[in-house]
N, C-alpha and C. Protein backbone atom coordinates (compact mmCIF):
# COMPACT_ATOMS: atom_id res chain seq x y z
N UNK A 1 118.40 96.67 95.10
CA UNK A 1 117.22 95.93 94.68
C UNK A 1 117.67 94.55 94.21
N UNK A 2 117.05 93.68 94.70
CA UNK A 2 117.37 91.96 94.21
C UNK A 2 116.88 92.01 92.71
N UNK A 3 117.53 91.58 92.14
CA UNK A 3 117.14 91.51 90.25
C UNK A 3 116.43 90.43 90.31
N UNK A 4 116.68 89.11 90.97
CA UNK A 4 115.36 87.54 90.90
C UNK A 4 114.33 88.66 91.29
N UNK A 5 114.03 88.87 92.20
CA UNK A 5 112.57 89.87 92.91
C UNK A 5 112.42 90.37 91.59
N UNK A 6 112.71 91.80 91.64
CA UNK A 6 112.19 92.58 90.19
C UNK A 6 112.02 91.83 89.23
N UNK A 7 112.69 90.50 88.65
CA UNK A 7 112.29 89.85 87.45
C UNK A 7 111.02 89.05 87.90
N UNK A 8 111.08 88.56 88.71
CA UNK A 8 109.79 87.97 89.06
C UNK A 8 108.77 88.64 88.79
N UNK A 9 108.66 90.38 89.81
CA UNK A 9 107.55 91.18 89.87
C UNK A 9 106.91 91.98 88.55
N UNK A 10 107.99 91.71 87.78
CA UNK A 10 107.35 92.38 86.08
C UNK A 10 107.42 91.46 85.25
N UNK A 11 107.85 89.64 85.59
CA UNK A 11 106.92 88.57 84.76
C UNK A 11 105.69 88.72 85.27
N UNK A 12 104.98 88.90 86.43
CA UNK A 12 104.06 88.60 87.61
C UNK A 12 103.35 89.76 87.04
N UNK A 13 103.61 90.57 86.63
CA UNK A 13 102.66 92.29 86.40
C UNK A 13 102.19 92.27 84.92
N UNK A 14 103.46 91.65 83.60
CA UNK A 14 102.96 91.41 82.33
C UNK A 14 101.81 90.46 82.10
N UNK A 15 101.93 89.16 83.40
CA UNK A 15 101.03 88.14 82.70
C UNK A 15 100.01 88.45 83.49
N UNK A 16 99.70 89.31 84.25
CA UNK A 16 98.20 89.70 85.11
C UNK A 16 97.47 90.88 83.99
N UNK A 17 99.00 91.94 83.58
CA UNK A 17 98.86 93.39 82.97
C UNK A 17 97.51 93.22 81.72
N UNK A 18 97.84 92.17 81.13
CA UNK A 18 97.47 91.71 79.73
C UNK A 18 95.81 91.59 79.50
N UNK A 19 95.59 91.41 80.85
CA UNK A 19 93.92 91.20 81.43
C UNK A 19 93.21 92.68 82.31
N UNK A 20 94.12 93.51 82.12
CA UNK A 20 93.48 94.86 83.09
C UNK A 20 93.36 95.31 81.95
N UNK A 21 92.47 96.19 82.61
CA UNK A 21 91.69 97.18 82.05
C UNK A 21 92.69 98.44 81.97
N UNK A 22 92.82 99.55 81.32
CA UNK A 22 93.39 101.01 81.30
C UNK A 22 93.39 101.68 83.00
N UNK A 23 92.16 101.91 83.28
CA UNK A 23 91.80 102.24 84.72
C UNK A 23 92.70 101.31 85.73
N UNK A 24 93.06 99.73 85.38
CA UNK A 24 93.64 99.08 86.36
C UNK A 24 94.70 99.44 86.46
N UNK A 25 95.68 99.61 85.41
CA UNK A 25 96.94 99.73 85.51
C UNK A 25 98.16 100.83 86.53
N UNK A 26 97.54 101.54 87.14
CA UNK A 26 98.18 101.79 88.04
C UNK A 26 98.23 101.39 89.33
N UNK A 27 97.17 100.85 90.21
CA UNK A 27 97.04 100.11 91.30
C UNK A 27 98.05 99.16 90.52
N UNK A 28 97.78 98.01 89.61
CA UNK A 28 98.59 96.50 89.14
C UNK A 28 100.71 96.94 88.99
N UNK A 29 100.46 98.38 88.45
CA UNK A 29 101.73 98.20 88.52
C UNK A 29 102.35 98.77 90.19
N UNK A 30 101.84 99.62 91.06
CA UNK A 30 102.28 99.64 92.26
C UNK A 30 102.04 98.76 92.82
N UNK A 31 101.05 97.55 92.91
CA UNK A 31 101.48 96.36 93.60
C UNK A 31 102.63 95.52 93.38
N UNK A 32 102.97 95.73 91.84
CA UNK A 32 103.94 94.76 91.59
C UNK A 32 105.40 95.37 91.55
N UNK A 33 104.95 96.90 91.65
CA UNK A 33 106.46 97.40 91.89
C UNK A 33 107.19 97.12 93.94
N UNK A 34 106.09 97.26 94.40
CA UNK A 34 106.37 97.12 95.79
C UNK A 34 106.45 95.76 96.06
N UNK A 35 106.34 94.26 95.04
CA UNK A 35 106.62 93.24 95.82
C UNK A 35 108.27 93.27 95.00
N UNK A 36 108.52 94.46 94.04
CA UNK A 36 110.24 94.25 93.48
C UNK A 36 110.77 95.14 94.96
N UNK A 37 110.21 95.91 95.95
CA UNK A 37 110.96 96.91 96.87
C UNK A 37 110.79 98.22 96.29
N UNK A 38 110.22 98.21 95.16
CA UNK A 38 110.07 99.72 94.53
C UNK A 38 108.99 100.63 95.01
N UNK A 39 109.31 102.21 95.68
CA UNK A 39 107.56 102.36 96.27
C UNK A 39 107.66 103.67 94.96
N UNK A 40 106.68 104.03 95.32
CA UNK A 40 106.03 105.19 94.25
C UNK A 40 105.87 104.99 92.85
N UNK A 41 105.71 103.97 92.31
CA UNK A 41 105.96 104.06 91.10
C UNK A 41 104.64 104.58 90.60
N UNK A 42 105.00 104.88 89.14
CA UNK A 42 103.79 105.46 88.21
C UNK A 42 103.91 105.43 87.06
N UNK A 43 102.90 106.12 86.33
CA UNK A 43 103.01 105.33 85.14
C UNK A 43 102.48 106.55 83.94
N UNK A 44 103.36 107.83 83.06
CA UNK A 44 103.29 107.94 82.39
C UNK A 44 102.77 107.87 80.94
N UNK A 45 102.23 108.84 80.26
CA UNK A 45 101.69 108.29 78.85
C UNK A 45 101.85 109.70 78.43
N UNK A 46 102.51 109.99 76.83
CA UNK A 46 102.59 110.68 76.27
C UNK A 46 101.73 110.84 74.62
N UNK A 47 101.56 112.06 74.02
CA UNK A 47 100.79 112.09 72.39
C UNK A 47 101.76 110.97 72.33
N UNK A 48 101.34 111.12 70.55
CA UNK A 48 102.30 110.55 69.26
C UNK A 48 103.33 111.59 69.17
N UNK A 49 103.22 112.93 69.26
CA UNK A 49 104.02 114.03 69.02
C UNK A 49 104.90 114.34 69.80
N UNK A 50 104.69 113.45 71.27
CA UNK A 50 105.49 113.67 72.78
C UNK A 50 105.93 115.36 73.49
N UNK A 51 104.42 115.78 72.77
CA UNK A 51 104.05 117.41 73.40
C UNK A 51 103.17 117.34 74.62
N UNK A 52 102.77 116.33 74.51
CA UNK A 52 101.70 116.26 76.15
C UNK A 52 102.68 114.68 77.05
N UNK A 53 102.10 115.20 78.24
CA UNK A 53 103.06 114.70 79.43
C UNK A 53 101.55 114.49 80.02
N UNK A 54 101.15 112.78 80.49
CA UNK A 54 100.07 112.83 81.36
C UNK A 54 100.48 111.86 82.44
N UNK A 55 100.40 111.69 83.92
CA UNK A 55 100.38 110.85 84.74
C UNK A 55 99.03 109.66 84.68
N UNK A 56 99.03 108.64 84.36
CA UNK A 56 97.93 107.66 84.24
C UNK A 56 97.57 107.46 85.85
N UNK A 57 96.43 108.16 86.66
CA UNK A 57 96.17 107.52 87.90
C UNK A 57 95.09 106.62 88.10
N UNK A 58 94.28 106.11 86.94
CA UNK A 58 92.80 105.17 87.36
C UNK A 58 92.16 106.21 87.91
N UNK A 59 92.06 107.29 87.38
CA UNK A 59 90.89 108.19 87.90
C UNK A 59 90.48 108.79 86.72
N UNK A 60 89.25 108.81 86.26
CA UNK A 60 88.87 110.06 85.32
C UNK A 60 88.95 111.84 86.07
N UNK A 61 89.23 112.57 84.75
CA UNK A 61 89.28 113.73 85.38
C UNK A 61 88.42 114.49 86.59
N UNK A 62 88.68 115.18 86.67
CA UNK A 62 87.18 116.00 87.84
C UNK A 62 86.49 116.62 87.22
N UNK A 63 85.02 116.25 87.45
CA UNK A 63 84.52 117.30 86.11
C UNK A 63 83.51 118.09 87.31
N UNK A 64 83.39 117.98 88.65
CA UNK A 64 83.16 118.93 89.69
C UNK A 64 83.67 118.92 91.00
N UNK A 65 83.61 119.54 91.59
CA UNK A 65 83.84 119.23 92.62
C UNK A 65 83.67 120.66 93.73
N UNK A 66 82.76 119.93 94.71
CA UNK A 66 82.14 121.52 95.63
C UNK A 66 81.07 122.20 95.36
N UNK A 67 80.36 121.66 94.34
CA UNK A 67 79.33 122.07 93.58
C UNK A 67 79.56 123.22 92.08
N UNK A 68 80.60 122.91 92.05
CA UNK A 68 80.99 123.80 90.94
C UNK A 68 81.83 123.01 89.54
N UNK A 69 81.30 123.35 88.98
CA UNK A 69 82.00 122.66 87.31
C UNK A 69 83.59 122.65 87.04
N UNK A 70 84.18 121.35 86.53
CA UNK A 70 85.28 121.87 86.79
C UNK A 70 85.25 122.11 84.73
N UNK A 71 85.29 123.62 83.98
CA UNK A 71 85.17 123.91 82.85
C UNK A 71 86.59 123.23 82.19
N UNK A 72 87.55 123.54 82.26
CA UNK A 72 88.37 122.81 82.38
C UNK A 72 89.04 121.60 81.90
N UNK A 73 88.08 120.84 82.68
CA UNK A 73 88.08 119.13 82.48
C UNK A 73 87.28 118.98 81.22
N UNK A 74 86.08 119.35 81.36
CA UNK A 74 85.38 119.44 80.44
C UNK A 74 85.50 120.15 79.30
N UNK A 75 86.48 120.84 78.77
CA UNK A 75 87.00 121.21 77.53
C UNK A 75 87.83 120.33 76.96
N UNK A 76 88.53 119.90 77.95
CA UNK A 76 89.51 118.62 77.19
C UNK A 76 88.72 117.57 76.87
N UNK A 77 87.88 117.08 77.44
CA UNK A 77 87.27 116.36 77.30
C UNK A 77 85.81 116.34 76.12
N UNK A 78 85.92 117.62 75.28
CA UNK A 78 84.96 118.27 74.68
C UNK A 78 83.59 117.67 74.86
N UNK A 79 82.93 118.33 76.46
CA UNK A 79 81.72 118.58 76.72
C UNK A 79 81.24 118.76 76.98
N UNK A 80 80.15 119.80 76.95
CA UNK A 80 79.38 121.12 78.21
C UNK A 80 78.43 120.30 78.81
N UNK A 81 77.88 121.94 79.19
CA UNK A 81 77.80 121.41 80.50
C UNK A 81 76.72 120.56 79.94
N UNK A 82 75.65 120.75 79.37
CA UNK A 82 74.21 120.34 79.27
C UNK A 82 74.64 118.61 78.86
N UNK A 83 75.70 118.16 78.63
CA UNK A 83 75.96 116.72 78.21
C UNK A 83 76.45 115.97 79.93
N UNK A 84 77.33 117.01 80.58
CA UNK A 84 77.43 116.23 81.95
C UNK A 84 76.44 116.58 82.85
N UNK A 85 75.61 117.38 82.68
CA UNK A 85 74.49 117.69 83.51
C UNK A 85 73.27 116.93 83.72
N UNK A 86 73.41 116.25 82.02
CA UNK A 86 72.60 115.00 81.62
C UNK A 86 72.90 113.56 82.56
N UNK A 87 74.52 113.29 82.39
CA UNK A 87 74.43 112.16 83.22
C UNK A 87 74.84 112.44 84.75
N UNK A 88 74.29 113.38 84.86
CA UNK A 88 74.53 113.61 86.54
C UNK A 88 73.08 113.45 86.60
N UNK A 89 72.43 113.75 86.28
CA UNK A 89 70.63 113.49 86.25
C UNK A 89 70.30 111.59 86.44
N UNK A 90 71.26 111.04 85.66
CA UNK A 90 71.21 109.78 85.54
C UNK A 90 71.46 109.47 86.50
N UNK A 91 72.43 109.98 87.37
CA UNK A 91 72.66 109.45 88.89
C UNK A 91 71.58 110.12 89.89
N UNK A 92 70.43 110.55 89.30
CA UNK A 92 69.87 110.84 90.60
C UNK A 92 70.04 112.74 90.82
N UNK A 93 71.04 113.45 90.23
CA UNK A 93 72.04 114.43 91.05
C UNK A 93 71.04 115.44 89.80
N UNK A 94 70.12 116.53 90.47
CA UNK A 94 69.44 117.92 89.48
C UNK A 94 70.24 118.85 90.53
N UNK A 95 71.22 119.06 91.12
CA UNK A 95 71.71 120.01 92.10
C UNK A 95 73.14 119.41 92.35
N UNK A 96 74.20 120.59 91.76
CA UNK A 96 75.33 120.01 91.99
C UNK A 96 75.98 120.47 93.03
N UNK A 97 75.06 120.62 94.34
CA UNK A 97 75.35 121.01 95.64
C UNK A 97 75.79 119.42 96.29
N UNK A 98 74.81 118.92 95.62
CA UNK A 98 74.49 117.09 96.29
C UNK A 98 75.58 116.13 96.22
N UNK A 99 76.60 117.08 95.62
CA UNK A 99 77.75 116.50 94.85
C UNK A 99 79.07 116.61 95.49
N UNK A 100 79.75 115.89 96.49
CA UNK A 100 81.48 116.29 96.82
C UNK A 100 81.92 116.54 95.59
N UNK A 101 81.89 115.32 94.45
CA UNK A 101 83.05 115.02 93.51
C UNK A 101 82.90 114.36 92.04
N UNK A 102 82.36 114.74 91.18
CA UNK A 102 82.22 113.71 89.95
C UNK A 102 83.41 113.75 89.37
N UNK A 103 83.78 112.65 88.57
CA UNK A 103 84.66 111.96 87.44
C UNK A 103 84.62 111.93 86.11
N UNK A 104 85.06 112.43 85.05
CA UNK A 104 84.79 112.30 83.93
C UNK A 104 85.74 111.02 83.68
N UNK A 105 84.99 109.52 83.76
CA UNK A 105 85.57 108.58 83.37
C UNK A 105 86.36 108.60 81.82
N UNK A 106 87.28 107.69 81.70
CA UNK A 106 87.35 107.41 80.22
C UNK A 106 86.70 106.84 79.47
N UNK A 107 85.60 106.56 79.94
CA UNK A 107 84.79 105.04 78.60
C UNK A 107 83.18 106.69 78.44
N UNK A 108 83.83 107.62 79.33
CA UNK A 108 82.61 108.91 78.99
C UNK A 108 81.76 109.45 79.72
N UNK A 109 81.39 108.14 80.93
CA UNK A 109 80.70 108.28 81.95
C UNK A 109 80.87 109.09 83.24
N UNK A 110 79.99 109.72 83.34
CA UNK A 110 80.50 110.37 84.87
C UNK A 110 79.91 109.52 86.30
N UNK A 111 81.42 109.29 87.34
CA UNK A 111 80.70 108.84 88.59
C UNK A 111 80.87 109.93 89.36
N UNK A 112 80.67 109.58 90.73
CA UNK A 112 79.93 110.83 91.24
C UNK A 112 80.68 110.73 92.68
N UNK A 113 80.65 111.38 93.47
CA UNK A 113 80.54 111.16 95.39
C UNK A 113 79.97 112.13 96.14
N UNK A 114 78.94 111.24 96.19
CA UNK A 114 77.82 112.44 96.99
C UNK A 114 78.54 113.20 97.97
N UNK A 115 77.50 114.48 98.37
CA UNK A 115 77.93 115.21 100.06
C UNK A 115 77.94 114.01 100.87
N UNK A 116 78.38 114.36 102.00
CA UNK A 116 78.28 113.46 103.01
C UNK A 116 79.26 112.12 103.13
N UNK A 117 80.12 111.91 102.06
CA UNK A 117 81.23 110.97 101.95
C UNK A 117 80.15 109.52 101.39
N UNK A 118 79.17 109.61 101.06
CA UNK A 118 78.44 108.91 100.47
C UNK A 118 79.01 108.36 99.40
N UNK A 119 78.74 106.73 98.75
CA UNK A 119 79.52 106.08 97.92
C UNK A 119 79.23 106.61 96.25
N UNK A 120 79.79 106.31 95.54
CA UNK A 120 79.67 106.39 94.22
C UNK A 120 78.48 105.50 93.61
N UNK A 121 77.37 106.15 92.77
CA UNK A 121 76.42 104.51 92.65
C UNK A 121 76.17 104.70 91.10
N UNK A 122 75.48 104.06 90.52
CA UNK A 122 75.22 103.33 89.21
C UNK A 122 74.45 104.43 88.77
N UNK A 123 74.84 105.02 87.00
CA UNK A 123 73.68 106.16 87.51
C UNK A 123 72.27 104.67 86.95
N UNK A 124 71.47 105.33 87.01
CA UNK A 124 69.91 105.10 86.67
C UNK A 124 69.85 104.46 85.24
N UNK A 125 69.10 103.29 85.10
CA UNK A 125 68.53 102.89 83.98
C UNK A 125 67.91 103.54 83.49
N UNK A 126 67.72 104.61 82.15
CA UNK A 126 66.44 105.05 81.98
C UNK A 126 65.37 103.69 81.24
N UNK A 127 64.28 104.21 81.19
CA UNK A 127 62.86 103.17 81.19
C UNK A 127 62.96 103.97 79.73
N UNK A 128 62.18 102.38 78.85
CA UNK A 128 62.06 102.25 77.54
C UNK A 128 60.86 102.32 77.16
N UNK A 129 60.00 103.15 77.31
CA UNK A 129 58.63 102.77 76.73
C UNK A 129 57.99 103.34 76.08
């Protein structure tokens, strides 16, 4: 590995890093590991106690997928169903047949991917009146 390259590609990743978001940071650091020649990289995060081991991928967990709950996700995440069932409603979704794939984002939100390879969409404004 050229050390100018790699020093370049992690000045180039700190002064972009500083402006991403949590979710960004793994796409930002495999781009900038592959302009050092590095492929696969990833990106680790452990407790305070360094008893949990998590891979950071910019994905929230699965909180279904196939039409079925993933319970699971949603324990770690402490929240049943009637709280993700709520914002699956927000997207439109009373049948979690309609559903390839939801996300239990980190900011709480769930996105979604419809059957049919259909895109992920906004859930619903609810109306104030």
């Amino acid at each position: 590995m050229n050390t100018e390259r790699a020093l370049r590609a992690l000045t180039n990743m700190l002064a972009e890093g500083h402006l991403a978001g949590f979710g960004q940071l793994p796409d930002l650091v495999a781009r900038h590991a592959g302009e050092a020649g590095m492929t696969d990289a990833r990106i680790y995060l452990t407790d305070l106690r360094e008893q949990i081991l998590r891979e950071v991928t910019g994905r929230g967990l699965d909180a279904a997928e196939g039409g079925r709950l993933n319970r699971r996700a949603m324990r770690r995440e402490l929240m049943t169903e009637e709280e993700v069932r709520a914002q699956l409603r927000l997207h439109g979704v009373d049948d979690l047949s309609d559903i390839s794939r939801a996300y239990l984002e980190p900011n709480g939100m769930i996105s979604i991917i419809r059957r049919g390879g259909g895109e992920t969409d906004e859930p619903a404004r609810p109306e104030i009146l």
